[in-house]
PDB file of N, CA and C in Angstrom:
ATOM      1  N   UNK A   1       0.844  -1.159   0.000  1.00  0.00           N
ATOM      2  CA  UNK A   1       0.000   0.000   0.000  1.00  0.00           C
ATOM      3  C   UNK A   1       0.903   1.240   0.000  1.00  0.00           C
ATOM      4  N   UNK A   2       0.574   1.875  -0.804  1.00  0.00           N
ATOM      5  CA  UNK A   2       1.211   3.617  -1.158  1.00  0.00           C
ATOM      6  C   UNK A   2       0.497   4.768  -0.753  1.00  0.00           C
ATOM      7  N   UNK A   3       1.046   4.956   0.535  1.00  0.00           N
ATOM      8  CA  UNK A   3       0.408   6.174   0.683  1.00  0.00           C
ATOM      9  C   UNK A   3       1.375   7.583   0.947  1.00  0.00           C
ATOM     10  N   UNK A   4       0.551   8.465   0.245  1.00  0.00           N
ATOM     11  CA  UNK A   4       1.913   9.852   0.159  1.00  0.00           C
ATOM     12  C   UNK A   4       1.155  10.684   1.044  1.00  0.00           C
ATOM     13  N   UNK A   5       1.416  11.836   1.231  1.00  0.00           N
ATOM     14  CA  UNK A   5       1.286  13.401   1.900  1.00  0.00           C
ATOM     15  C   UNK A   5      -0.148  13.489   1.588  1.00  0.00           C
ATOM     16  N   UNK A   6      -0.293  13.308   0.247  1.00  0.00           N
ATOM     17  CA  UNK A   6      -1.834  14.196   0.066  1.00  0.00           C
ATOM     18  C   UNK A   6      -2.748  12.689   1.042  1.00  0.00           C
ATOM     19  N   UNK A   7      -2.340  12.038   0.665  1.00  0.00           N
ATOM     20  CA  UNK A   7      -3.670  10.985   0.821  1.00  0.00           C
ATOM     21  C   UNK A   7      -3.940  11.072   2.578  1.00  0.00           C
ATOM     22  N   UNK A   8      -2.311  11.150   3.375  1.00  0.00           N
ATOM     23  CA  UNK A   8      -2.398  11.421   5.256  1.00  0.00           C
ATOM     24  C   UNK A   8      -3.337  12.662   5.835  1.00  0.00           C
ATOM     25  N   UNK A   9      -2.830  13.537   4.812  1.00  0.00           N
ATOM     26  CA  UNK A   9      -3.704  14.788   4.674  1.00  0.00           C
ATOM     27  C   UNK A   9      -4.952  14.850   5.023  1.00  0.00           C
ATOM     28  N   UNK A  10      -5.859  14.191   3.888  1.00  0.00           N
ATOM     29  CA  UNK A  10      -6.949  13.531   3.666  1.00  0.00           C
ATOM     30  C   UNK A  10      -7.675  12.976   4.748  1.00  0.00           C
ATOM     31  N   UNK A  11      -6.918  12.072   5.087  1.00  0.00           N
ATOM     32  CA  UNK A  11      -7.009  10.894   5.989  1.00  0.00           C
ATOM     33  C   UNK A  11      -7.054  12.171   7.316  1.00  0.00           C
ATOM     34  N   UNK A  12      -6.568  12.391   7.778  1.00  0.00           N
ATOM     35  CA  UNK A  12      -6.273  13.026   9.291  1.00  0.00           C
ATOM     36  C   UNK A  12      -7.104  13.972   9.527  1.00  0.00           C
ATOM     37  N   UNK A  13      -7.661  14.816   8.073  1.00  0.00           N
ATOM     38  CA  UNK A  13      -8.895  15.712   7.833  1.00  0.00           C
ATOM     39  C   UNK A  13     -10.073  15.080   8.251  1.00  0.00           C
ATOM     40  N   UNK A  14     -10.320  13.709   7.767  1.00  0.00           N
ATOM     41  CA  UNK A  14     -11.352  12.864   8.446  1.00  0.00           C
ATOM     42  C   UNK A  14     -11.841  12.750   9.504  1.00  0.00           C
ATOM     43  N   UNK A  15     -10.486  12.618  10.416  1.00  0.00           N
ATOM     44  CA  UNK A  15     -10.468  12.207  11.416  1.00  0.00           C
ATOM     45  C   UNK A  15     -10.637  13.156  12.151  1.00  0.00           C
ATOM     46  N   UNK A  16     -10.042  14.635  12.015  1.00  0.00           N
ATOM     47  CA  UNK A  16     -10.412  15.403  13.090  1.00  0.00           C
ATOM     48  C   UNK A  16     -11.612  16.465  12.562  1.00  0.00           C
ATOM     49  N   UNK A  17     -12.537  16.308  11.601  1.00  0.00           N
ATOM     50  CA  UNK A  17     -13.598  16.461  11.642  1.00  0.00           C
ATOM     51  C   UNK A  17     -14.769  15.640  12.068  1.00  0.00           C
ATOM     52  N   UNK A  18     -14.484  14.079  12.370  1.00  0.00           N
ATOM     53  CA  UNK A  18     -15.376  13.241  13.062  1.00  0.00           C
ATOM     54  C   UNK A  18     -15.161  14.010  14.600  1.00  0.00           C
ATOM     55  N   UNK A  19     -13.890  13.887  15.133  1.00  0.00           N
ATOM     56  CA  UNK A  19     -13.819  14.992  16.148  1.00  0.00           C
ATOM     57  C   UNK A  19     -14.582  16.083  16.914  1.00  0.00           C
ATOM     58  N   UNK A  20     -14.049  16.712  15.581  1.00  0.00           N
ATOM     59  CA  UNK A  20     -15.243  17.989  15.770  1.00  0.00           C
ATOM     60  C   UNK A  20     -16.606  17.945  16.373  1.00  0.00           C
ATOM     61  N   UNK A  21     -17.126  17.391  14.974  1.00  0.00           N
ATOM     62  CA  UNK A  21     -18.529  16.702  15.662  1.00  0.00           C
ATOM     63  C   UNK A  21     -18.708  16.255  16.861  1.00  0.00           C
ATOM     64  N   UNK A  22     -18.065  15.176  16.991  1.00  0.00           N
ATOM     65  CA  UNK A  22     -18.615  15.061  19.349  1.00  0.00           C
ATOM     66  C   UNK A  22     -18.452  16.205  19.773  1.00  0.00           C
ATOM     67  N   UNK A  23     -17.738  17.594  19.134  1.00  0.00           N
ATOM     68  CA  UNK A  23     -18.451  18.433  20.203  1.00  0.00           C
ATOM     69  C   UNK A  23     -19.740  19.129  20.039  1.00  0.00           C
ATOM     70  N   UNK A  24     -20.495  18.772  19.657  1.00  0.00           N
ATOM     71  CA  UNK A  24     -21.607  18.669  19.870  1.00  0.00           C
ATOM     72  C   UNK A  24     -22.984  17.914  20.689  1.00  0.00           C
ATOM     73  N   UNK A  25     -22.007  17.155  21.400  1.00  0.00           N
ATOM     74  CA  UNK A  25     -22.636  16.276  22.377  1.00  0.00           C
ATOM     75  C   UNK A  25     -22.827  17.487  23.700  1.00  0.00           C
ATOM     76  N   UNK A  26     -21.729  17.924  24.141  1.00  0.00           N
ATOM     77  CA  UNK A  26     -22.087  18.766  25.221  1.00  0.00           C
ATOM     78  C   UNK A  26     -23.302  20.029  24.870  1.00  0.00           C
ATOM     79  N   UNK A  27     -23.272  20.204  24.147  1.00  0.00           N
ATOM     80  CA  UNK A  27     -24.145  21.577  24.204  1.00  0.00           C
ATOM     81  C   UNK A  27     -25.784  20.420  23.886  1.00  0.00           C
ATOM     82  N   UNK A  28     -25.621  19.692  23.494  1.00  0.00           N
ATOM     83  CA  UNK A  28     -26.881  19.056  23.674  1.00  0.00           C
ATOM     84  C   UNK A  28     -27.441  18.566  25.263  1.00  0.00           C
ATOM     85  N   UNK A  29     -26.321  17.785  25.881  1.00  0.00           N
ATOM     86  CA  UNK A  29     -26.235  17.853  26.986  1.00  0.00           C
ATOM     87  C   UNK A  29     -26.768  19.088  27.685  1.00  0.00           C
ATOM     88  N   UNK A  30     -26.280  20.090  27.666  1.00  0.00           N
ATOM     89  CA  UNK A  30     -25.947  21.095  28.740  1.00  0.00           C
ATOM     90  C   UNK A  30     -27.743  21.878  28.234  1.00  0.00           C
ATOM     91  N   UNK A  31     -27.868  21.644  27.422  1.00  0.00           N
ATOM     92  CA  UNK A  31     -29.412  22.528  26.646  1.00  0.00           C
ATOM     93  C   UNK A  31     -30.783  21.280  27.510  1.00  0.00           C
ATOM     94  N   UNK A  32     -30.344  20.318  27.548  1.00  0.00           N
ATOM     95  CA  UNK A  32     -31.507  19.383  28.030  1.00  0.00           C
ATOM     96  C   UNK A  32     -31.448  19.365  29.575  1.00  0.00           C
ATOM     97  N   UNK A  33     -30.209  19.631  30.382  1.00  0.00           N
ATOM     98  CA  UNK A  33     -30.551  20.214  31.870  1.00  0.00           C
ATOM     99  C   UNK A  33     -31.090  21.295  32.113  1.00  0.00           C
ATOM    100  N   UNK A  34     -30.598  22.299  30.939  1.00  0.00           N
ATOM    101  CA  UNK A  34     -30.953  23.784  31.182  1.00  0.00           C
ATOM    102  C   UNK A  34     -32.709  24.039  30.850  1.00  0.00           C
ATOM    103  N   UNK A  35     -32.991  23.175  30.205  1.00  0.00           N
ATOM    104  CA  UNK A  35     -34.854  22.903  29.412  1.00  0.00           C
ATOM    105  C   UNK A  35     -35.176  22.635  31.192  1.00  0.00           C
ATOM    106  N   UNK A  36     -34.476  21.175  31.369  1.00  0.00           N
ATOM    107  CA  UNK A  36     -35.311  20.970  32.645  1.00  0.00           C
ATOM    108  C   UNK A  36     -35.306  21.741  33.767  1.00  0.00           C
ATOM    109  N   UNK A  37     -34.205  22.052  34.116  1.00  0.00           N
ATOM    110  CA  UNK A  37     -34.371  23.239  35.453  1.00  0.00           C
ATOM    111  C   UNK A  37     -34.788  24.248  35.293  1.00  0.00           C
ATOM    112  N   UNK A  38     -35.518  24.673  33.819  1.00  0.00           N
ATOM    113  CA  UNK A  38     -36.112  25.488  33.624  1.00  0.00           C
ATOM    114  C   UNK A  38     -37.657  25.403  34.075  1.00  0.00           C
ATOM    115  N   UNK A  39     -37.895  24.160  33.340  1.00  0.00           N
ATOM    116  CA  UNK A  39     -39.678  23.550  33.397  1.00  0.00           C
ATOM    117  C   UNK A  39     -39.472  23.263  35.268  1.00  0.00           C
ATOM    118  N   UNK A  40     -38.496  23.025  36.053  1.00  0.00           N
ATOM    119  CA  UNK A  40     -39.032  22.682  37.167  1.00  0.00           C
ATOM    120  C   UNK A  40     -38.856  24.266  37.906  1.00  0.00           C
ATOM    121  N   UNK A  41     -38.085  25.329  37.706  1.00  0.00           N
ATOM    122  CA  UNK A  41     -38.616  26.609  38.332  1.00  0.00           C
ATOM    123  C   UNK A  41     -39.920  27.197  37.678  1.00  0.00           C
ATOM    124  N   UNK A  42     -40.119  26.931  36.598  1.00  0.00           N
ATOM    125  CA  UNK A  42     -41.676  27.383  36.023  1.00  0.00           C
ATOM    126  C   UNK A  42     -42.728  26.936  36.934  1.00  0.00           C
ATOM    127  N   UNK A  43     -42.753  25.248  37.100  1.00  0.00           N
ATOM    128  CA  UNK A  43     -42.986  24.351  38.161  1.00  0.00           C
ATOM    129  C   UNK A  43     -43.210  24.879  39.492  1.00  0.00           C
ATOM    130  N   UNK A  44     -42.363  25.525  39.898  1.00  0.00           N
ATOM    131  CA  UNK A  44     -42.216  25.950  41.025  1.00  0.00           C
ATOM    132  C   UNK A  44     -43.284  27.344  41.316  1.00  0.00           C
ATOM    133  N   UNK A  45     -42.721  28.626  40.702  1.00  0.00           N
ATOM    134  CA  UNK A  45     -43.244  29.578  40.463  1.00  0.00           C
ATOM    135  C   UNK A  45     -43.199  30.232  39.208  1.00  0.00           C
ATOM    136  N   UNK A  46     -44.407  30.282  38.995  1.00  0.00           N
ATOM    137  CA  UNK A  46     -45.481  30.451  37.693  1.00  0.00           C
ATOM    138  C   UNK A  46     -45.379  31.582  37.537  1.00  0.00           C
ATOM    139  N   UNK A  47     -45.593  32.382  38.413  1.00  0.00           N
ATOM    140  CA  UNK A  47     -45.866  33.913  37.835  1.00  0.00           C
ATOM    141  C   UNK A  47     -44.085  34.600  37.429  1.00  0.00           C
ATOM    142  N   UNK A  48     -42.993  33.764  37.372  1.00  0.00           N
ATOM    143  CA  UNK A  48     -41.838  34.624  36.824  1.00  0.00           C
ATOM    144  C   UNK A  48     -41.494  33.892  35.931  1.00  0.00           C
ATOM    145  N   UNK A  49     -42.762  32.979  35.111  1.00  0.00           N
ATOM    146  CA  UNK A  49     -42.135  32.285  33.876  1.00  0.00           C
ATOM    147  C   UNK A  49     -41.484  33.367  32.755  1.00  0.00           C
ATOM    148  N   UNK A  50     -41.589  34.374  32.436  1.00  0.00           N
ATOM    149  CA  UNK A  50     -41.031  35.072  31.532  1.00  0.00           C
ATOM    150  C   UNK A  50     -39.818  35.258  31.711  1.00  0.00           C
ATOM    151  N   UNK A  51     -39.146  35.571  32.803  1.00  0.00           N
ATOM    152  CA  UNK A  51     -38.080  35.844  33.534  1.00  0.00           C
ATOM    153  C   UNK A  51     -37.103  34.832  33.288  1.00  0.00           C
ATOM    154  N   UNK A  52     -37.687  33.569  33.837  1.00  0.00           N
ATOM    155  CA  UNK A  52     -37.093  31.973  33.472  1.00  0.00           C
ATOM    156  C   UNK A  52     -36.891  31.558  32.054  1.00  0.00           C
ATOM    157  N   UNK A  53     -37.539  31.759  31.518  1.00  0.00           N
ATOM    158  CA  UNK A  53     -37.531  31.287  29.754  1.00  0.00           C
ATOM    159  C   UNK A  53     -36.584  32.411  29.488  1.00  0.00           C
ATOM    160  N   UNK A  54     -36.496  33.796  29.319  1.00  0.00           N
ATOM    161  CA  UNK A  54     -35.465  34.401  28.886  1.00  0.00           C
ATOM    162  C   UNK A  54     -34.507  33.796  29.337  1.00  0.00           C
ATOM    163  N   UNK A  55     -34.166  33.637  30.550  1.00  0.00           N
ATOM    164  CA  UNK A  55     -32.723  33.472  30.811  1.00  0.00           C
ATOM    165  C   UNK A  55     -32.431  32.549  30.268  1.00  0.00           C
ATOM    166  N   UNK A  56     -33.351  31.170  30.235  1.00  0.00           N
ATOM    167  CA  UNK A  56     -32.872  30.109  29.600  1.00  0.00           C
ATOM    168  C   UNK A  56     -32.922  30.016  28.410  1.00  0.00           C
ATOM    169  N   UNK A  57     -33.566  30.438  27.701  1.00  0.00           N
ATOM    170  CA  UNK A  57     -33.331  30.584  26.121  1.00  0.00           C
ATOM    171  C   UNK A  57     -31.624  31.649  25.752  1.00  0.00           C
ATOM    172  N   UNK A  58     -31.554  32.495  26.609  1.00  0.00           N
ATOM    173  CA  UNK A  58     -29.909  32.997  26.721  1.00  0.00           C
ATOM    174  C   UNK A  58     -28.890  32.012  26.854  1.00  0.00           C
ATOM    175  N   UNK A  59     -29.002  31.086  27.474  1.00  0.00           N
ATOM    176  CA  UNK A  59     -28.544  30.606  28.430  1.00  0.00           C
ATOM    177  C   UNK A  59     -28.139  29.235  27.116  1.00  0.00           C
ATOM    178  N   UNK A  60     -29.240  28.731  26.522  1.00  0.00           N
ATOM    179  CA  UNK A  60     -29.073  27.957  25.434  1.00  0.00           C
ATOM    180  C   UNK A  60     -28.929  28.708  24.610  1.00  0.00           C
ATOM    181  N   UNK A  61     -28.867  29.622  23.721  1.00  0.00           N
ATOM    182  CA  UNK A  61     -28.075  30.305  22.929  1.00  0.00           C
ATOM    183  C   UNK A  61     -26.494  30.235  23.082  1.00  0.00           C
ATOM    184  N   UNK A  62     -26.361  30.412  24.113  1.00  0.00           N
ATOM    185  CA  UNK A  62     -24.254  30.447  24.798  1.00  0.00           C
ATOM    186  C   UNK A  62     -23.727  29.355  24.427  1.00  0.00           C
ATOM    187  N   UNK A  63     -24.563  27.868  24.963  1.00  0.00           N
ATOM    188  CA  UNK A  63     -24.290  27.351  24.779  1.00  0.00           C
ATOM    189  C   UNK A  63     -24.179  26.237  23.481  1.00  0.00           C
ATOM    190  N   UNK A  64     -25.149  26.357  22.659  1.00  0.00           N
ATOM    191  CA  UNK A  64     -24.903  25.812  21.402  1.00  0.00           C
ATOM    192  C   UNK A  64     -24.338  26.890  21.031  1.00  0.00           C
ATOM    193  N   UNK A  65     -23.514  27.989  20.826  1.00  0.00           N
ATOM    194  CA  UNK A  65     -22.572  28.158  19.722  1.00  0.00           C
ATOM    195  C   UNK A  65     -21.022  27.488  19.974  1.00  0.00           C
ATOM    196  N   UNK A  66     -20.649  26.502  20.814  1.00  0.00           N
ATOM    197  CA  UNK A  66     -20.242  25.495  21.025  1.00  0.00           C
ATOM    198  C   UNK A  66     -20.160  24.344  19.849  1.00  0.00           C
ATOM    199  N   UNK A  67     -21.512  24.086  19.685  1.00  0.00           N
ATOM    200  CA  UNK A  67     -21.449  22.530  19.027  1.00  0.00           C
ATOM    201  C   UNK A  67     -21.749  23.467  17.575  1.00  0.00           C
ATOM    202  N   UNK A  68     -21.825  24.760  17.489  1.00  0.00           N
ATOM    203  CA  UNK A  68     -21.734  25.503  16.106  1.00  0.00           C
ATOM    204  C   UNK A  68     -20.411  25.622  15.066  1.00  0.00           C
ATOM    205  N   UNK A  69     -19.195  25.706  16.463  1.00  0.00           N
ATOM    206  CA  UNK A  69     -18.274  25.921  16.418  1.00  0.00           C
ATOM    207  C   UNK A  69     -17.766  24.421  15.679  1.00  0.00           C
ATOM    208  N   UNK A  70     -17.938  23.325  16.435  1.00  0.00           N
ATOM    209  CA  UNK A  70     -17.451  22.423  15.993  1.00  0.00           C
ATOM    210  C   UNK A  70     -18.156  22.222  14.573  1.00  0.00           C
ATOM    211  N   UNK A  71     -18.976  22.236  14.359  1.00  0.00           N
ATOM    212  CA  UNK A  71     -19.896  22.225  13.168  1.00  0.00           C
ATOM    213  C   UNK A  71     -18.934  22.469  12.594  1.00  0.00           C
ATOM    214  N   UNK A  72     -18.275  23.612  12.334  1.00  0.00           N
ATOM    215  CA  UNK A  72     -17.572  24.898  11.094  1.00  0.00           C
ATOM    216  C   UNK A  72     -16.024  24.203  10.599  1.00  0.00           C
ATOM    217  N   UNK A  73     -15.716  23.827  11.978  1.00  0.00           N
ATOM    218  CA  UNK A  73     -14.702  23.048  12.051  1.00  0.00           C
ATOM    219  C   UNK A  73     -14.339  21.923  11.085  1.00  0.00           C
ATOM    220  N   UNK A  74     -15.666  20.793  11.354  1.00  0.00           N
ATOM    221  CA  UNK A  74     -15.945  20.171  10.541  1.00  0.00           C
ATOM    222  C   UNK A  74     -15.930  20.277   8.791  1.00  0.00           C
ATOM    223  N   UNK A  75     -16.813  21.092   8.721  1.00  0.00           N
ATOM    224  CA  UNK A  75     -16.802  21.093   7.344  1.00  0.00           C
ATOM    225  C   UNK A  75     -15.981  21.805   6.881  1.00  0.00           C
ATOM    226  N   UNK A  76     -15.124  22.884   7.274  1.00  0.00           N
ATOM    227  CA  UNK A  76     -14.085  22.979   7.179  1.00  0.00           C
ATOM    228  C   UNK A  76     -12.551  22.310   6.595  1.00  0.00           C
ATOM    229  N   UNK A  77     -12.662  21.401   7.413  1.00  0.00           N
ATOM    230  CA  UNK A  77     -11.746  20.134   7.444  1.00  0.00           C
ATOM    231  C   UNK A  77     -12.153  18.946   6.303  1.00  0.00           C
ATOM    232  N   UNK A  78     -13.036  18.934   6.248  1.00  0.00           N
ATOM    233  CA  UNK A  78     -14.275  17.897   4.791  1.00  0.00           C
ATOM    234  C   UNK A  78     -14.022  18.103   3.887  1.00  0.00           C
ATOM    235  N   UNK A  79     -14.097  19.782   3.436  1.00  0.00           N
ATOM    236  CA  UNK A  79     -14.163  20.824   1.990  1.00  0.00           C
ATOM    237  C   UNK A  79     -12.997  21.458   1.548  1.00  0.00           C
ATOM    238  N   UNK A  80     -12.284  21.870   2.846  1.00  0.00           N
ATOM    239  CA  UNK A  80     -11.255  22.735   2.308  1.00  0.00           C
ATOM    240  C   UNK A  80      -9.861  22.074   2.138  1.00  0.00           C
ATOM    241  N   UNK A  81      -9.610  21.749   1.293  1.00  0.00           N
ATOM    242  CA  UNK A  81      -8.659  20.719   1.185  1.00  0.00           C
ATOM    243  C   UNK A  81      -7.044  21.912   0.497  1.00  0.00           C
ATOM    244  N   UNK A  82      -6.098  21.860   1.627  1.00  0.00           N
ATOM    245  CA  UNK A  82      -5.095  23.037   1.337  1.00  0.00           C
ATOM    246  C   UNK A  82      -4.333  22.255  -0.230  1.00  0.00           C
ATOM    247  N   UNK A  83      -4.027  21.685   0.073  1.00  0.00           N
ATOM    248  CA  UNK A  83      -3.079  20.579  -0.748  1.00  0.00           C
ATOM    249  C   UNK A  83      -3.368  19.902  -2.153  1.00  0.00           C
ATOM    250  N   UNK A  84      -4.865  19.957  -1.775  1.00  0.00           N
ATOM    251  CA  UNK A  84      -5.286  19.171  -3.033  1.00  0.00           C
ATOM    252  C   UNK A  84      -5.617  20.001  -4.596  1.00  0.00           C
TER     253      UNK A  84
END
């Protein structure tokens, strides 16, 4: 088997755009605690649901541009090929 520069290239681009991607596990993570401790202070007290949903809709905003990031990364690494 023959493998040169361009093809490791290639190859390692793969690999650290599969990478990338798991980071997108945390902000999924971190968005499905932040949903729930949201619904259980709503839960709690009702009359400052507006208060609660802003913050947490902020709050998930912060945090998926995280797994956005890796996103970019990704395809990045997929498409832009320096070498080729």
């Amino acid at each position: 088997m023959d493998i040169n520069g361009l093809d490791f290239v290639h190859g390692c681009s793969a690999i650290g755009a599969g990478l990338a991607v798991i980071a997108g596990i945390g902000p999924g993570v971190g968005q499905g605690i932040a949903a729930g401790h949201g619904a259980s202070a709503v839960g709690r007290n009702p009359g400052a649901q507006g208060q609660i949903m802003s913050t947490m809709l902020l709050g998930q905003a912060v945090a998926e541009t995280t797994g956005l990031y890796g996103l970019v990364i990704a395809l990045l690494l997929l498409f832009v090929k320096p070498f080729g």
